[in-house]
Protein backbone atom coordinates (compact mmCIF):
# COMPACT_ATOMS: atom_id res chain seq x y z
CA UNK A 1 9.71 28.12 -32.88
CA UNK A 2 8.32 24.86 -31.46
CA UNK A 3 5.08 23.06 -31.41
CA UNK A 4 4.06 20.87 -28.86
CA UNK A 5 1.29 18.09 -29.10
CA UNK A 6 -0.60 16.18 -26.86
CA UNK A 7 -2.49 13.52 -28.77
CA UNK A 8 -6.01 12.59 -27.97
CA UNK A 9 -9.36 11.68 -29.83
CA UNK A 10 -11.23 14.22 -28.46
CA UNK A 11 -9.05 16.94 -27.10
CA UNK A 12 -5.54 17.05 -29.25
CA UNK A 13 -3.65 19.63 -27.11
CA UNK A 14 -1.11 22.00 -29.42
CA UNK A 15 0.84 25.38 -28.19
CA UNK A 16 3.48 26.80 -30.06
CA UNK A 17 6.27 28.77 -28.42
CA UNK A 18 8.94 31.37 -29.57
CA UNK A 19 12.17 31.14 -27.61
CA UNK A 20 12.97 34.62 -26.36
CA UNK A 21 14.59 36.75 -23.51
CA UNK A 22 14.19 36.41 -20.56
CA UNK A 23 11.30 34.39 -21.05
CA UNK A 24 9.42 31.92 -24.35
CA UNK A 25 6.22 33.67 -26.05
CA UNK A 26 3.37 32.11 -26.91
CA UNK A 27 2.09 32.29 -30.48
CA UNK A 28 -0.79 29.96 -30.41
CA UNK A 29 -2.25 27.43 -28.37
CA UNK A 30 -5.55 25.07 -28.20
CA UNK A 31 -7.54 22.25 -28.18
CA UNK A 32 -8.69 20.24 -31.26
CA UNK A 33 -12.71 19.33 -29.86
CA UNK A 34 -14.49 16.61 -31.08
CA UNK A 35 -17.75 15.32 -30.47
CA UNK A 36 -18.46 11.90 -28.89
CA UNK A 37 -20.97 11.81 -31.34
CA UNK A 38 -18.06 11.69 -34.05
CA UNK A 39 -16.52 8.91 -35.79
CA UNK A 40 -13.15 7.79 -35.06
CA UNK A 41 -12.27 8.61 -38.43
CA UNK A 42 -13.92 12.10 -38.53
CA UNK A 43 -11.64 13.22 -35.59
CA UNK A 44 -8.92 11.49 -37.13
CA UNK A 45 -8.80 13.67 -40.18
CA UNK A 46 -9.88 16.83 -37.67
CA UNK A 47 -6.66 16.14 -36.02
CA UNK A 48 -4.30 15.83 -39.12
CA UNK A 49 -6.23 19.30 -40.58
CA UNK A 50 -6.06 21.33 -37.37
CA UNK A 51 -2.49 20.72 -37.36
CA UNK A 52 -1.44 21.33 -41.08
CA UNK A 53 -3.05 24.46 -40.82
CA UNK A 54 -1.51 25.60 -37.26
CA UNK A 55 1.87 24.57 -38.87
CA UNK A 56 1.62 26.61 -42.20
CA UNK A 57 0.31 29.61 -40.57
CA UNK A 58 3.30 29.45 -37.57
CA UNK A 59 5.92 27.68 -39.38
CA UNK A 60 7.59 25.95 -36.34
CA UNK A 61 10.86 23.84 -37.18
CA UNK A 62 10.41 21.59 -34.46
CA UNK A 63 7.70 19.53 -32.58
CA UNK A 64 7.78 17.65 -29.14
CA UNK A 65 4.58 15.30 -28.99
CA UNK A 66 3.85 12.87 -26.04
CA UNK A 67 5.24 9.87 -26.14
CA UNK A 68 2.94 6.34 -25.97
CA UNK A 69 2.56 5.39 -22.19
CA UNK A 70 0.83 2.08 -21.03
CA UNK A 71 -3.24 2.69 -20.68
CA UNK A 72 -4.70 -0.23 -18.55
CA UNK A 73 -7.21 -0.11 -21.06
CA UNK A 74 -6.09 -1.35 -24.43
CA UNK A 75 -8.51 -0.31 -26.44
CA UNK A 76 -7.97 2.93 -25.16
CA UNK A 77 -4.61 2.57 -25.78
CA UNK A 78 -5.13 1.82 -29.49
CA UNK A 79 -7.28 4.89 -29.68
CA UNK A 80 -4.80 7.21 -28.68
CA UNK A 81 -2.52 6.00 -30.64
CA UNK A 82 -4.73 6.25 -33.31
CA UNK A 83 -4.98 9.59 -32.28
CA UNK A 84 -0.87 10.36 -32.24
CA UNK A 85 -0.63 9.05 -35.67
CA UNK A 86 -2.83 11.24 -37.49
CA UNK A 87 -0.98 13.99 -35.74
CA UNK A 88 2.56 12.53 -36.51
CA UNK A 89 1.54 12.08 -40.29
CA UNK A 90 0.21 15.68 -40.51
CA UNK A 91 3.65 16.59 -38.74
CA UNK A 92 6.13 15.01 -40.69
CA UNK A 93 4.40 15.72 -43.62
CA UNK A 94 4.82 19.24 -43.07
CA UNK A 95 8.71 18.76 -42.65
CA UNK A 96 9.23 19.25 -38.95
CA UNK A 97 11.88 17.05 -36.87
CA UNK A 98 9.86 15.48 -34.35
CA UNK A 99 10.89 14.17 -30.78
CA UNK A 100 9.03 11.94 -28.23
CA UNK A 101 8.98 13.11 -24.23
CA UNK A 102 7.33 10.95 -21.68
CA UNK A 103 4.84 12.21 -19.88
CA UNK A 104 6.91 11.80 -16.68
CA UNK A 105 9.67 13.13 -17.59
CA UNK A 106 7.45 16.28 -19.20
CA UNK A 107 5.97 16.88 -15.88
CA UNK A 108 9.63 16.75 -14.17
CA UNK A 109 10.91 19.30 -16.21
CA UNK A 110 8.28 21.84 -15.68
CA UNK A 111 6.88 21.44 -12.11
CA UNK A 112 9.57 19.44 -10.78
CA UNK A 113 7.75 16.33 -9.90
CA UNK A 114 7.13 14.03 -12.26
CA UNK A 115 3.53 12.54 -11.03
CA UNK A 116 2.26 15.97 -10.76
CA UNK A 117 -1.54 16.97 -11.74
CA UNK A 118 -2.77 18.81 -14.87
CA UNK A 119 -3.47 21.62 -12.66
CA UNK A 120 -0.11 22.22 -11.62
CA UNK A 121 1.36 21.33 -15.23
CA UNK A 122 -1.29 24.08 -16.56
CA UNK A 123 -0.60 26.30 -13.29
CA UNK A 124 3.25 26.52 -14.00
CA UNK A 125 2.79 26.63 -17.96
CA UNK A 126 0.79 30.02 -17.09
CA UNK A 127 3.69 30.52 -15.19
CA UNK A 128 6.59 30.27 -16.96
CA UNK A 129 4.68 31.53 -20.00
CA UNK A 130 3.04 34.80 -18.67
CA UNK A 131 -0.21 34.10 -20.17
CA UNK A 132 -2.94 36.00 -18.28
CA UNK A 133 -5.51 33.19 -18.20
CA UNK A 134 -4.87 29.71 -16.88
CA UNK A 135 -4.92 27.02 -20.44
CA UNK A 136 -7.43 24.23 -20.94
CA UNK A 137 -5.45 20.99 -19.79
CA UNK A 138 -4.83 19.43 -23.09
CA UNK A 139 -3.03 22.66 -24.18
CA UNK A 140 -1.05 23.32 -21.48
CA UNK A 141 0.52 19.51 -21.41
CA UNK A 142 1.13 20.62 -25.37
CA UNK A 143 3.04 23.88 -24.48
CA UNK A 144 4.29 22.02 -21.41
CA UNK A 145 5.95 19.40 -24.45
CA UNK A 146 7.28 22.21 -26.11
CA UNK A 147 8.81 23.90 -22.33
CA UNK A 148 10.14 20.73 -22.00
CA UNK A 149 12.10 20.44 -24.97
CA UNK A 150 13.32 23.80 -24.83
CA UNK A 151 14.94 22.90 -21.18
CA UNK A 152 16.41 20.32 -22.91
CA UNK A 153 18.30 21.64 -25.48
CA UNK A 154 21.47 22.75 -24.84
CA UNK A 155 21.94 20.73 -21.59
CA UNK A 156 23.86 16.99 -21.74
CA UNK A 157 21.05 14.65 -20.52
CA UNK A 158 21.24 11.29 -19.88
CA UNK A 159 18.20 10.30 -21.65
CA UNK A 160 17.05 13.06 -24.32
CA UNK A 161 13.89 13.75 -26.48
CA UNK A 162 14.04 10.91 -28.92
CA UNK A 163 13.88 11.75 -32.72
CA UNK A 164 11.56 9.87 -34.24
């Protein structure tokens, strides 16, 4: 099984996929909310608690999270990352190998272009998954990470998921 993450202070994507002929299942999938009117640090812990729990109940041995990309914001920047690490501590802390996937290259993999929209990356998840309804954005880029990966493995690539 695989989770994927897609890091964010107020909408943490996360989708976790079986791999399984012809086609991957979905087990779970989501968005971890949080209020403007939060603290940074409330969502923060939000995050790293969502995740633990999504983690022991699914028990995925692997997780493909978004990899940093240059905001032209840097505060925003600093947020997300904020953001990624209180997922990547809750991850690793749990046990799981973890790789990185730029966006880009994310977006390649499952649409075929890699500046495509969320609504195509969420229109093709639905796709490729079967799921009946159409996923909020943040949780399709997550089970789009996870998609992504999955392509991955098995096939020489010139530039792979990094472990981190």
């Amino acid at each position: 099984m695989l989770l994927g993450v897609d890091p964010s202070l107020r909408g943490t994507g996360y989708g976790i996929i079986r791999l399984a002929n012809p086609h991957p299942a979905t087990l779970a999938q989501g968005t971890i909310h949080c209020p403007t009117t939060w603290d940074r640090s409330r969502c923060l812990a939000k995050i790293s608690h969502t995740l633990r729990e999504v983690i022991r109940e699914y028990r995925p041995a692997v997780c493909a999270i978004e990899s940093l990309f240059y905001a032209q914001n840097l505060k925003t920047a600093l947020i997300m990352g904020e953001a990624r690490g209180a997922a990547l501590a809750a991850i690793a802390e749990e046990g799981l190998e973890i790789f990185e996937i730029a966006p880009r290259k994310v977006k390649l993999a499952v649409v075929g272009y890699g500046a495509a929209q969320k609504i195509a990356v969420a229109k093709m998840v639905q796709r490729m998954l079967g799921l009946v309804n159409l996923p909020e954005p943040d949780a399709a880029d997550a089970l789009a990470l996870a998609l992504a990966f999955a392509q991955e493995q098995g096939r020489p690539a010139l530039s792979a998921p990094k472990k981190i």
